[in-house]
C-alpha atoms as a PDB file:
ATOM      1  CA  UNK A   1     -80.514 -18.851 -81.704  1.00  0.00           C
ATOM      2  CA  UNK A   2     -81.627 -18.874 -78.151  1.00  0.00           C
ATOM      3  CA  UNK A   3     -79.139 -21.685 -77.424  1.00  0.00           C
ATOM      4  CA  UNK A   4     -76.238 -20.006 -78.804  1.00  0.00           C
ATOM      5  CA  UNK A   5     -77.208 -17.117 -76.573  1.00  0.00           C
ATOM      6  CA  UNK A   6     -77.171 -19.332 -73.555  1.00  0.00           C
ATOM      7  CA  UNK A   7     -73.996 -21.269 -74.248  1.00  0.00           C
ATOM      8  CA  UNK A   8     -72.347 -18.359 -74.914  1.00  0.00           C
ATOM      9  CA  UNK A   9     -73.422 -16.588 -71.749  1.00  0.00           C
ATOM     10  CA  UNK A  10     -72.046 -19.850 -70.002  1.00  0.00           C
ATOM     11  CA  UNK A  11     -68.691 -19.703 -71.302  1.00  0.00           C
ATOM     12  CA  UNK A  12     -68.059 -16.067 -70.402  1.00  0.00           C
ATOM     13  CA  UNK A  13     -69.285 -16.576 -66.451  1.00  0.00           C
ATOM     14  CA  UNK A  14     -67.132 -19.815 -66.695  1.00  0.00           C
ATOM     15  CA  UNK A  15     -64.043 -17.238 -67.884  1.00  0.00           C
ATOM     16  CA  UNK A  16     -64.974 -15.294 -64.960  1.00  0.00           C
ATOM     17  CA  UNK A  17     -65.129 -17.694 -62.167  1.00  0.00           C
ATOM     18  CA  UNK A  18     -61.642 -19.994 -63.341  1.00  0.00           C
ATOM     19  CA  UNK A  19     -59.466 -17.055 -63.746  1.00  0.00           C
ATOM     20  CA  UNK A  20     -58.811 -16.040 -60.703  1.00  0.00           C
ATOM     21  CA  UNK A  21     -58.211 -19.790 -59.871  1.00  0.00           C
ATOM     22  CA  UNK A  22     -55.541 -20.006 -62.621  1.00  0.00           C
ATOM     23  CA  UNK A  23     -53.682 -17.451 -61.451  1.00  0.00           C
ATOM     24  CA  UNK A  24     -53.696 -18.295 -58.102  1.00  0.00           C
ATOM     25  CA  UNK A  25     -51.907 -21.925 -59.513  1.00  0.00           C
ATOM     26  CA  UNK A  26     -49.610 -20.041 -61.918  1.00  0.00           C
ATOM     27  CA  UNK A  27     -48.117 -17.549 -58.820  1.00  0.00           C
ATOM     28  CA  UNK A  28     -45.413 -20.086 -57.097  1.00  0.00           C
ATOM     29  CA  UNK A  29     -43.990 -18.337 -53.795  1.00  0.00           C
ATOM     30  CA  UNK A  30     -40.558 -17.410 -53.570  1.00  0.00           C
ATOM     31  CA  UNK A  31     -38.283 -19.376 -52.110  1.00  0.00           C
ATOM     32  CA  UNK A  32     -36.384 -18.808 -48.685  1.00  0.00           C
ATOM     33  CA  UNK A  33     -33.038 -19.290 -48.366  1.00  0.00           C
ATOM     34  CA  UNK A  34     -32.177 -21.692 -45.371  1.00  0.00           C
ATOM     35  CA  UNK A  35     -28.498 -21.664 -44.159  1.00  0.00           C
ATOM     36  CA  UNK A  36     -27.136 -24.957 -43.506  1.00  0.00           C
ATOM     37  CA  UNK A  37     -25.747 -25.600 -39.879  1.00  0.00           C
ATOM     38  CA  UNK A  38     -22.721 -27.896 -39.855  1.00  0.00           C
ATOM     39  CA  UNK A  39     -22.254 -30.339 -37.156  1.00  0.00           C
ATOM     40  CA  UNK A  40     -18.915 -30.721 -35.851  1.00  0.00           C
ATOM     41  CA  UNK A  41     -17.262 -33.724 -36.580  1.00  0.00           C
ATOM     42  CA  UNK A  42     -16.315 -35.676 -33.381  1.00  0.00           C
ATOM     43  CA  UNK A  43     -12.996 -37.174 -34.907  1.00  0.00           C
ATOM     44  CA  UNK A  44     -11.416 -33.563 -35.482  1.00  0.00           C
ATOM     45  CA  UNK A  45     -12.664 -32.381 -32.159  1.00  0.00           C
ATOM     46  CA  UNK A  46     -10.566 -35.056 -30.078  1.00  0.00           C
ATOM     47  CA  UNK A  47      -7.703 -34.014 -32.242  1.00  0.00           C
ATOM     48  CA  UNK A  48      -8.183 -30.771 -31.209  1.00  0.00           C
ATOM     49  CA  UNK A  49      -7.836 -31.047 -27.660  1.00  0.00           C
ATOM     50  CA  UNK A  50      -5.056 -32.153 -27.423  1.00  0.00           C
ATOM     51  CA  UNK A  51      -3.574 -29.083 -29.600  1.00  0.00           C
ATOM     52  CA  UNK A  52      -4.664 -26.740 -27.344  1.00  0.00           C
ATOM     53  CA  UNK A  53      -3.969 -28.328 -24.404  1.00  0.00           C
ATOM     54  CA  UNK A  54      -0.458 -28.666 -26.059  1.00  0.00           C
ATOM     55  CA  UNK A  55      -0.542 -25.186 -26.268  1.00  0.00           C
ATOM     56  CA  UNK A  56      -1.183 -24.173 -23.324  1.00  0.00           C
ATOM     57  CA  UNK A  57       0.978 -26.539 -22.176  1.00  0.00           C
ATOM     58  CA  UNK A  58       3.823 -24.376 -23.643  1.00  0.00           C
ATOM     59  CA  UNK A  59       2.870 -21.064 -22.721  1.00  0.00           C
ATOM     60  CA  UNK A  60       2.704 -22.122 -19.000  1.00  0.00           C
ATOM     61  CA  UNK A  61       6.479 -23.671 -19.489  1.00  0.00           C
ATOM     62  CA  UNK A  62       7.815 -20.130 -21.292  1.00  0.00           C
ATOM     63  CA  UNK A  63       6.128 -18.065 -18.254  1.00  0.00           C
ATOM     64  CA  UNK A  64       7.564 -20.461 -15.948  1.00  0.00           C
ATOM     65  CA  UNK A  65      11.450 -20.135 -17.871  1.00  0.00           C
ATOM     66  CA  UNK A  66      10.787 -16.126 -18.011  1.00  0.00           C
ATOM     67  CA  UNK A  67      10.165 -15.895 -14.425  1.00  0.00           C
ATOM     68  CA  UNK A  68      13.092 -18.421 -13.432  1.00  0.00           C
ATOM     69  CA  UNK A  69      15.246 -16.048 -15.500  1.00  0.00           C
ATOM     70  CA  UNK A  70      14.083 -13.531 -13.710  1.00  0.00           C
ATOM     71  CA  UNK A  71      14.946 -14.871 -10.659  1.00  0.00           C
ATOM     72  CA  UNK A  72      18.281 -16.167 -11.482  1.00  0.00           C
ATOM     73  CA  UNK A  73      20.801 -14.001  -9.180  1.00  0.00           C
ATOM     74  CA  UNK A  74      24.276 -14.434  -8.740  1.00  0.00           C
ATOM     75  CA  UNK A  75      25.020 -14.754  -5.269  1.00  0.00           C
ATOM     76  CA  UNK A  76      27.179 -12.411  -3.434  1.00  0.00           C
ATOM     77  CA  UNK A  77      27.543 -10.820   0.050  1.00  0.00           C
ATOM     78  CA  UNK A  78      28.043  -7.247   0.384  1.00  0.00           C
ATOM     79  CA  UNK A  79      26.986  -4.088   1.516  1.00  0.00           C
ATOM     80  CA  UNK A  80      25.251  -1.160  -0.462  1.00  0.00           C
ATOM     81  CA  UNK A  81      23.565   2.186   0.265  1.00  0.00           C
ATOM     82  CA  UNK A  82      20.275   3.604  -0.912  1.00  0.00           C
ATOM     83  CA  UNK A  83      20.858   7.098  -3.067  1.00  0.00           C
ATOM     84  CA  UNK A  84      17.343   8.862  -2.489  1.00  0.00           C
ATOM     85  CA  UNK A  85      14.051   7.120  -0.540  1.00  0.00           C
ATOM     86  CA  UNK A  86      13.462   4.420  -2.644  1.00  0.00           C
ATOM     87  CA  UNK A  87      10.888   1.016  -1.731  1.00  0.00           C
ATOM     88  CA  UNK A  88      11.990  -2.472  -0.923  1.00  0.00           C
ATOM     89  CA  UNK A  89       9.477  -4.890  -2.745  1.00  0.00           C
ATOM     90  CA  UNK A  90       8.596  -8.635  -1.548  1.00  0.00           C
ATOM     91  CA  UNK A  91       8.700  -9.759  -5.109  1.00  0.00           C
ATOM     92  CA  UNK A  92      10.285  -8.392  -8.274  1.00  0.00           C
ATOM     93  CA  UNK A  93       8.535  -5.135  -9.931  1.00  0.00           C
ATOM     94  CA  UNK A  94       6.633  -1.923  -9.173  1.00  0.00           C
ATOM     95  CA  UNK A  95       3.615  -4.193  -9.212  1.00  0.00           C
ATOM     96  CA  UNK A  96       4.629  -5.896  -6.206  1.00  0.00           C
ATOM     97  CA  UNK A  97       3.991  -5.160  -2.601  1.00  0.00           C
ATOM     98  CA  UNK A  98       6.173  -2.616  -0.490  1.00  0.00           C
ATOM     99  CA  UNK A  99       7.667  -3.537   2.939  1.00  0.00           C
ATOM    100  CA  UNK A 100       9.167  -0.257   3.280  1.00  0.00           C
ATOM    101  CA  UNK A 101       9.735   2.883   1.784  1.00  0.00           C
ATOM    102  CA  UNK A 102      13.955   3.300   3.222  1.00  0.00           C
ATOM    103  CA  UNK A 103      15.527   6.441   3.482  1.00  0.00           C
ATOM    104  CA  UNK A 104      18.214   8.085   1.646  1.00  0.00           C
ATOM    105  CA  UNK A 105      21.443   6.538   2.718  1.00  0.00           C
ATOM    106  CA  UNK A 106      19.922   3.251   4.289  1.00  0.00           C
ATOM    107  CA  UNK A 107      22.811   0.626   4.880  1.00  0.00           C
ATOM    108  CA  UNK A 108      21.491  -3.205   3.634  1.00  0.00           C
ATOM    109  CA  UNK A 109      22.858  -6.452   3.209  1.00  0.00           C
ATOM    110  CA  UNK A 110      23.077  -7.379  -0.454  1.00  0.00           C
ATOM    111  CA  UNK A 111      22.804 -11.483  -1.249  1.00  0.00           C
ATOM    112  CA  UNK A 112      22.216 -11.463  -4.764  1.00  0.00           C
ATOM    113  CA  UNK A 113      22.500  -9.789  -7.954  1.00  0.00           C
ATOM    114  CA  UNK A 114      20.276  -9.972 -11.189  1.00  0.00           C
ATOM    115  CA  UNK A 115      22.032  -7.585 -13.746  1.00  0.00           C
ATOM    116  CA  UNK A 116      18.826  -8.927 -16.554  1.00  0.00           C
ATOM    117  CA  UNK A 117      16.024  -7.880 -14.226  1.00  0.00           C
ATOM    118  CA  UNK A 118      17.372  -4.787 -13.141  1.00  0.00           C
ATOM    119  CA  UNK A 119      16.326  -6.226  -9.439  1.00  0.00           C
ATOM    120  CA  UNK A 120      18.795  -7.143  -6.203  1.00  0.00           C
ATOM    121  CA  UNK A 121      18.008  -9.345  -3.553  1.00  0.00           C
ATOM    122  CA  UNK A 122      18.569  -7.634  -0.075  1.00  0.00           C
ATOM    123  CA  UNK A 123      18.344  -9.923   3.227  1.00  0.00           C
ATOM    124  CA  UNK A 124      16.091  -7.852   6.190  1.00  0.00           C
ATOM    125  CA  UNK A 125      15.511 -10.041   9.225  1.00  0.00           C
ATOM    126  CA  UNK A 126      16.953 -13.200   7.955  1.00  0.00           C
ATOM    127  CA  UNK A 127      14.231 -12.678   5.104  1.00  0.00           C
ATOM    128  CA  UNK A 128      14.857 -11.704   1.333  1.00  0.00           C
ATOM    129  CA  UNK A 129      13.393  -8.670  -0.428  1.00  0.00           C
ATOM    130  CA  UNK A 130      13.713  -7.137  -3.898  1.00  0.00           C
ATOM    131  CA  UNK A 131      15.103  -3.659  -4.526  1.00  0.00           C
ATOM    132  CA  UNK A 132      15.842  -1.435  -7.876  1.00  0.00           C
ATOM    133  CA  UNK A 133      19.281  -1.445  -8.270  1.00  0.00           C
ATOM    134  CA  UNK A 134      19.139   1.825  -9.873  1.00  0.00           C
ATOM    135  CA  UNK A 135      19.146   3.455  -6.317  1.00  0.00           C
ATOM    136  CA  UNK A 136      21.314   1.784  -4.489  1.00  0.00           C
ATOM    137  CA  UNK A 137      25.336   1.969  -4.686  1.00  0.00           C
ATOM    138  CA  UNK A 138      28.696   0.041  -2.837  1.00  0.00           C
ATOM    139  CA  UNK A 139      29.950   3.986  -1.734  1.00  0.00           C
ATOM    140  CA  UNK A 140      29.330   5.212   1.560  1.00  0.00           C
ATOM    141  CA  UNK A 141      27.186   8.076   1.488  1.00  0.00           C
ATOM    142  CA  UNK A 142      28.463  10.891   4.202  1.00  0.00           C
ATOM    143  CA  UNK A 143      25.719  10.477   6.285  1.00  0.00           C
ATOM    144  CA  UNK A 144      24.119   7.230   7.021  1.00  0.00           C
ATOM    145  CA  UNK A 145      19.899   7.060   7.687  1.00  0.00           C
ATOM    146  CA  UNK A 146      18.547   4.974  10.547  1.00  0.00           C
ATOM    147  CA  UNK A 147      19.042   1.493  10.503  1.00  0.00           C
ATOM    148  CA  UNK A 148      16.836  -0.776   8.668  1.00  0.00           C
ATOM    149  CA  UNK A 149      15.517  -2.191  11.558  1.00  0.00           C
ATOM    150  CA  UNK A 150      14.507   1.044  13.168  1.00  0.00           C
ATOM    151  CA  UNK A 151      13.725   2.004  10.057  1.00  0.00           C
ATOM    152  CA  UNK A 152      10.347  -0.884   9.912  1.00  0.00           C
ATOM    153  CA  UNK A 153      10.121  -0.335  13.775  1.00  0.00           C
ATOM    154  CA  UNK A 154       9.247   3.335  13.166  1.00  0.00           C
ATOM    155  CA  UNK A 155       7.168   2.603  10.061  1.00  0.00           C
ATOM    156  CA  UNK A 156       4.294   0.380  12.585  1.00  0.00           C
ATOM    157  CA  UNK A 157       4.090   3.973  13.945  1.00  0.00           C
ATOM    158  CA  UNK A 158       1.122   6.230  11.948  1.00  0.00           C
ATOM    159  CA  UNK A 159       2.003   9.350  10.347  1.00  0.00           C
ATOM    160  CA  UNK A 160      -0.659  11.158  12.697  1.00  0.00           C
ATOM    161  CA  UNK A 161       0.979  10.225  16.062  1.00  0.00           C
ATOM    162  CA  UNK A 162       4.532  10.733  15.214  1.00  0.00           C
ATOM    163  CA  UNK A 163       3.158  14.653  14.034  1.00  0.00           C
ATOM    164  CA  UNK A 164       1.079  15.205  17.110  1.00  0.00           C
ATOM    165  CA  UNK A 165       4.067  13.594  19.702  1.00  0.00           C
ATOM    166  CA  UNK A 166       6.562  15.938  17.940  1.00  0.00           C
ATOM    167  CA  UNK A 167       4.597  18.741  18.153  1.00  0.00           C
ATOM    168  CA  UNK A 168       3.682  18.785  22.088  1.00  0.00           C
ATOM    169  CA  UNK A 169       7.070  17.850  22.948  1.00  0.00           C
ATOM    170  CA  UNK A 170       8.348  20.574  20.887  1.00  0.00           C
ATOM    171  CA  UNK A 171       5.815  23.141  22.479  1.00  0.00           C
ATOM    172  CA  UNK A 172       6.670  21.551  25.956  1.00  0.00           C
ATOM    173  CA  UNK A 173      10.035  20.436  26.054  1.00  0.00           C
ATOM    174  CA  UNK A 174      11.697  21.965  22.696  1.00  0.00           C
ATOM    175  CA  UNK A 175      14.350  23.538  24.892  1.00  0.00           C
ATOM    176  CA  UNK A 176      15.102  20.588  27.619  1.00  0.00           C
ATOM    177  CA  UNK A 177      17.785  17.698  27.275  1.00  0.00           C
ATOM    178  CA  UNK A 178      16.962  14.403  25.579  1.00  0.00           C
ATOM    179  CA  UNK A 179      16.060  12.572  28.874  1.00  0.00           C
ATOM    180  CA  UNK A 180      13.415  15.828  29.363  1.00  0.00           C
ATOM    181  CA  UNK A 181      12.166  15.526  25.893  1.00  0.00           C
ATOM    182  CA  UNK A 182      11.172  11.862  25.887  1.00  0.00           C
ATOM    183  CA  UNK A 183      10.005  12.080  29.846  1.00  0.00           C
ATOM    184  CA  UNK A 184       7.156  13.912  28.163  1.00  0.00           C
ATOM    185  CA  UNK A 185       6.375  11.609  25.694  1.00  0.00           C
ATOM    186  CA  UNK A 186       6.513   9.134  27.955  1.00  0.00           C
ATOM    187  CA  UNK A 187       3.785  10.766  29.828  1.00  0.00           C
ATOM    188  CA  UNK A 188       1.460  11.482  26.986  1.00  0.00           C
ATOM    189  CA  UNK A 189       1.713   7.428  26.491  1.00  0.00           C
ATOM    190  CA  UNK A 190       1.253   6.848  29.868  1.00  0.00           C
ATOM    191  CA  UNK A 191      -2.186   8.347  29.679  1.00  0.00           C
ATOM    192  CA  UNK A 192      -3.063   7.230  26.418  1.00  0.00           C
ATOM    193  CA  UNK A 193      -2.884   3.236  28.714  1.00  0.00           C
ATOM    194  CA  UNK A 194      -5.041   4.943  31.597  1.00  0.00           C
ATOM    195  CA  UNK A 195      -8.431   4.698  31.956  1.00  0.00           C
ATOM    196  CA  UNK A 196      -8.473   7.932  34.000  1.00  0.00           C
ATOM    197  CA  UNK A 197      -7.212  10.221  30.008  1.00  0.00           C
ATOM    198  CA  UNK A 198      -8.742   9.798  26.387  1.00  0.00           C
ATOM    199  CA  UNK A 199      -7.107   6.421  24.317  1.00  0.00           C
ATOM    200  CA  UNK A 200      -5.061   8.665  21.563  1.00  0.00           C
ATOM    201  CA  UNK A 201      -2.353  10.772  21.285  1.00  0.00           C
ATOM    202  CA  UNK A 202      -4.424  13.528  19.721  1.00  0.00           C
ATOM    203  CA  UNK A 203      -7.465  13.411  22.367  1.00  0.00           C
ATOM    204  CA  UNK A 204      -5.359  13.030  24.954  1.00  0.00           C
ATOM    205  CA  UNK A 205      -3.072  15.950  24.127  1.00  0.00           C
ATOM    206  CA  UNK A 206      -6.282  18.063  23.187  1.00  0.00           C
ATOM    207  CA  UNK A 207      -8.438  17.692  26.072  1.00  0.00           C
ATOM    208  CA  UNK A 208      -9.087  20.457  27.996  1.00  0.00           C
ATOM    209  CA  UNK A 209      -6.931  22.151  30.556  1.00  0.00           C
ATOM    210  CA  UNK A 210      -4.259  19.586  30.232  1.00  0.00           C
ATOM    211  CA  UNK A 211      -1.531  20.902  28.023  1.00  0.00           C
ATOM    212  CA  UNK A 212      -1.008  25.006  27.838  1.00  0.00           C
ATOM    213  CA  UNK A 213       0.682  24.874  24.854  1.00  0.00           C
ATOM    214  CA  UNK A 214      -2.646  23.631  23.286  1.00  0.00           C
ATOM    215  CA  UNK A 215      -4.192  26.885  24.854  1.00  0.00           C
ATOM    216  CA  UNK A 216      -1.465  29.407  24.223  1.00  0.00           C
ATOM    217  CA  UNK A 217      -0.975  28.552  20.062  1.00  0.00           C
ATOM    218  CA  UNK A 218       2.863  27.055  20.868  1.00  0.00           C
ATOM    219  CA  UNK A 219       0.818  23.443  19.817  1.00  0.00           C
ATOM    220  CA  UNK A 220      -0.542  25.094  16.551  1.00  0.00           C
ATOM    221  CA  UNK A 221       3.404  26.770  15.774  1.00  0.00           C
ATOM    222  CA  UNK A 222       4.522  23.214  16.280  1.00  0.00           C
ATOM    223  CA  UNK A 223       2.506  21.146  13.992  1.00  0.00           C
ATOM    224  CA  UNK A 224       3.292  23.982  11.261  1.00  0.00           C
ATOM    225  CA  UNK A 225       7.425  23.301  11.887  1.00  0.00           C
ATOM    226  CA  UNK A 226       6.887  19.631  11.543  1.00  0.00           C
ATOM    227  CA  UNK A 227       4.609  20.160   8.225  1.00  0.00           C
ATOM    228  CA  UNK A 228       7.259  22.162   6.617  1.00  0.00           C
ATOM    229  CA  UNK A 229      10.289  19.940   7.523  1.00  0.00           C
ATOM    230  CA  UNK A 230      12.013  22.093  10.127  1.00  0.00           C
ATOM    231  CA  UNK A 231      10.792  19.842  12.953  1.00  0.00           C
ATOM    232  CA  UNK A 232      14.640  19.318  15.067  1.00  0.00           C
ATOM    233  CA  UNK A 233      15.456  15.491  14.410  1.00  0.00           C
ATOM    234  CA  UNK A 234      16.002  15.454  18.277  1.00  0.00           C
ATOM    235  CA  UNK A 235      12.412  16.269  18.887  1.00  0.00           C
ATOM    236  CA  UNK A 236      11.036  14.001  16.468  1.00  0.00           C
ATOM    237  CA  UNK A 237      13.519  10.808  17.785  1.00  0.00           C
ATOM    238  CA  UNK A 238      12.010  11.106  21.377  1.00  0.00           C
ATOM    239  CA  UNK A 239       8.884  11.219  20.154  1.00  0.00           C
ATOM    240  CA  UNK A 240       9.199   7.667  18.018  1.00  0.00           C
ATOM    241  CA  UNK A 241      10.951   6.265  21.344  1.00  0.00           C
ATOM    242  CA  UNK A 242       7.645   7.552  23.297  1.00  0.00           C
ATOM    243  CA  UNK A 243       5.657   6.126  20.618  1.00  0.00           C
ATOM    244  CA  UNK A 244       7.397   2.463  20.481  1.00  0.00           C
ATOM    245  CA  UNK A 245       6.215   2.577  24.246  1.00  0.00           C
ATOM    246  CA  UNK A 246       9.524   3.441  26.178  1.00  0.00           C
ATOM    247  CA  UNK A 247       9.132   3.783  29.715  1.00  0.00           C
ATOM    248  CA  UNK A 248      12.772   4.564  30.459  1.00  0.00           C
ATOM    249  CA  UNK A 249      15.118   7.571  30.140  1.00  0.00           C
ATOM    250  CA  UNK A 250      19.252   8.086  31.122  1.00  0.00           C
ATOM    251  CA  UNK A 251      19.096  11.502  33.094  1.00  0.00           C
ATOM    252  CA  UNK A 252      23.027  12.331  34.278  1.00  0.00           C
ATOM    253  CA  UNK A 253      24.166   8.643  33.977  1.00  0.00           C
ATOM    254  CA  UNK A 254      20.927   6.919  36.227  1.00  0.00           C
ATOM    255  CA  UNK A 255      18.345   4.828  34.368  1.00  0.00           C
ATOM    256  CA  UNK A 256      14.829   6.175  35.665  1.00  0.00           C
ATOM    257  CA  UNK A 257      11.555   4.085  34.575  1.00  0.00           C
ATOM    258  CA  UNK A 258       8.712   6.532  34.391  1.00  0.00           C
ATOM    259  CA  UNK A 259       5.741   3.796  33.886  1.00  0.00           C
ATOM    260  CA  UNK A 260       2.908   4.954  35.715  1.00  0.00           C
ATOM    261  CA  UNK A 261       3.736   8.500  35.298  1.00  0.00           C
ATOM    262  CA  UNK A 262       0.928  10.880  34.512  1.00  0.00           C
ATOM    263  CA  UNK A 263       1.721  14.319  35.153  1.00  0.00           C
ATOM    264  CA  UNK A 264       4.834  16.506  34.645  1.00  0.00           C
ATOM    265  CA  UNK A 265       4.938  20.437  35.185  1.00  0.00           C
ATOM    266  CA  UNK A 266       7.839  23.138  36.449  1.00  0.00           C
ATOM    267  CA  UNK A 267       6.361  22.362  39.635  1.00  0.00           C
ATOM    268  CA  UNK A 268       4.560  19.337  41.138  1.00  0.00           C
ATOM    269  CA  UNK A 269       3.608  18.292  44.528  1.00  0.00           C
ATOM    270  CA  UNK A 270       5.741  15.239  45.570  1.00  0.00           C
ATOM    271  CA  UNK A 271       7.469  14.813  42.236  1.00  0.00           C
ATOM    272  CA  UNK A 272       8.916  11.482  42.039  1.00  0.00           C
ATOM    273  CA  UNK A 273      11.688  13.009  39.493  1.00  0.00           C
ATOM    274  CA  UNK A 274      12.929  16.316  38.106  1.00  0.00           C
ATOM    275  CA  UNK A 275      14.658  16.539  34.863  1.00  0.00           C
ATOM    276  CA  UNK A 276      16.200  20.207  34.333  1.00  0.00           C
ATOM    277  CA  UNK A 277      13.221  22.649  33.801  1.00  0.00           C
ATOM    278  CA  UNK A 278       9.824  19.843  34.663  1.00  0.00           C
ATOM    279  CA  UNK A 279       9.120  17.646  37.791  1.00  0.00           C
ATOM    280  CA  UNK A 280       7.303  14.168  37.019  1.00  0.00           C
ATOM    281  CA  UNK A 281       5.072  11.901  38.944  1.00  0.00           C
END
């Protein structure tokens, strides 16, 4: 009876102890899914290449045909006339760089025409530009602009110089003949070179006790009839031929060279020259 009592108690610590072992060896883990990675096979890769280099070989050819197209002009030799301010290009499109912004009723030599692109090929200087041909016609206009030329001499002069020129002249000489007008301009240039003035146009026009109209407020009226437009052409060509560095004027049929000159006034000791109202030296 004893024994049965024993064996029995074995068996049941026995259950005890292997259970936990059994289940541990009946749980399985779940599986991971891996994702295969393909290598590429070498054989389709080399006939690849080739297929896209084919590719791009074409795309290359079709830009190159597009812009050949583009610049396929028929050639002619004529003259046409810009219809509002319009810019000659160096290449074809508004992406392209500007040479110059001409005027309203500029006068150019046409050499070729490209009725697909919409572009014509204008000769400046023995060199070919692009223009929209939207803004140009064969008829006259009545009244022509400045030559070309002049047109890219006056455009290496700023914006700031040409306003400030105009102005003094205006407020000094607005009233005298064309000789008078650019003798002062001349002057104002003639000190911007010295080492005795200031090395601007504005400096040298603004420094102090040097020009009355800067004192008096004619100056200031000036630069307010050149910002609105009602600047006199007149006034405004003497100043560019001041500004291109000019040294010469035509006073009653004589040729007078006024390098060197640095002062001008109704009166001045020793003048070298007088031109209507102002003596210069």
């Amino acid at each position: 009876m004893k024994l049965r009592r024993i064996i029995a108690a074995g068996i049941l610590i026995c259950s005890f102890v292997i259970s936990p072992c059994v289940l541990a060896l009946e749980s399985k883990p779940e599986e991971v899914a891996v994702e295969s990675i393909s290598i590429p096979d070498e054989n389709k890769i080399e006939v690849a290449i080739p297929r896209i280099k084919k590719n791009e070989t074409n795309l290359v050819k079709q830009q190159e045909t597009e812009v050949k197209e583009n610049e396929t002009y028929k050639e002619v030799f004529d003259y046409v006339y810009t219809t509002k301010r319009v810019n000659i290009r160096t290449y074809i499109g508004t992406e392209s760089d500007i040479l110059l912004t001409a005027e309203a009723g500029t006068k150019l030599q046409r050499v070729g025409i490209n009725i697909t692109a919409g572009w014509d090929l204008v000769r400046i200087n023995n060199c070919d530009y692009y223009i929209s041909n939207e803004y140009i016609t064969t008829e006259e206009p009545d009244q022509l602009a400045d030559s070309i030329e002049q047109q890219l001499e006056d455009s290496k002069i700023s914006a700031s110089d040409l306003r400030y020129m105009s102005a003094i002249i205006w407020a000094e000489a607005g009233n005298q003949c064309e000789a008078g007008q650019q003798a002062v301009g001349i002057v104002v240039m003639n000190r911007v070179a010295s080492e005795i003035y200031e090395d601007t146009v504005y400096d040298v026009i603004n420094e102090p006790y040097q020009f009355s109209p800067v004192k008096n407020g004619s100056f200031a009226k000036a630069l307010n009839y050149y910002d609105s437009g009602e600047m006199p052409e007149c006034v405004i060509d003497a100043a560019k031929y001041a500004l291109h560095g000019n040294t010469t004027v035509n006073y009653n049929g004589t040729t007078y060279d006024l390098d060197g000159y640095l002062c001008f006034s109704r009166y001045v000791k020793n003048a070298k020259l007088t031109i209507q109202d102002h003596m210069f030296k």
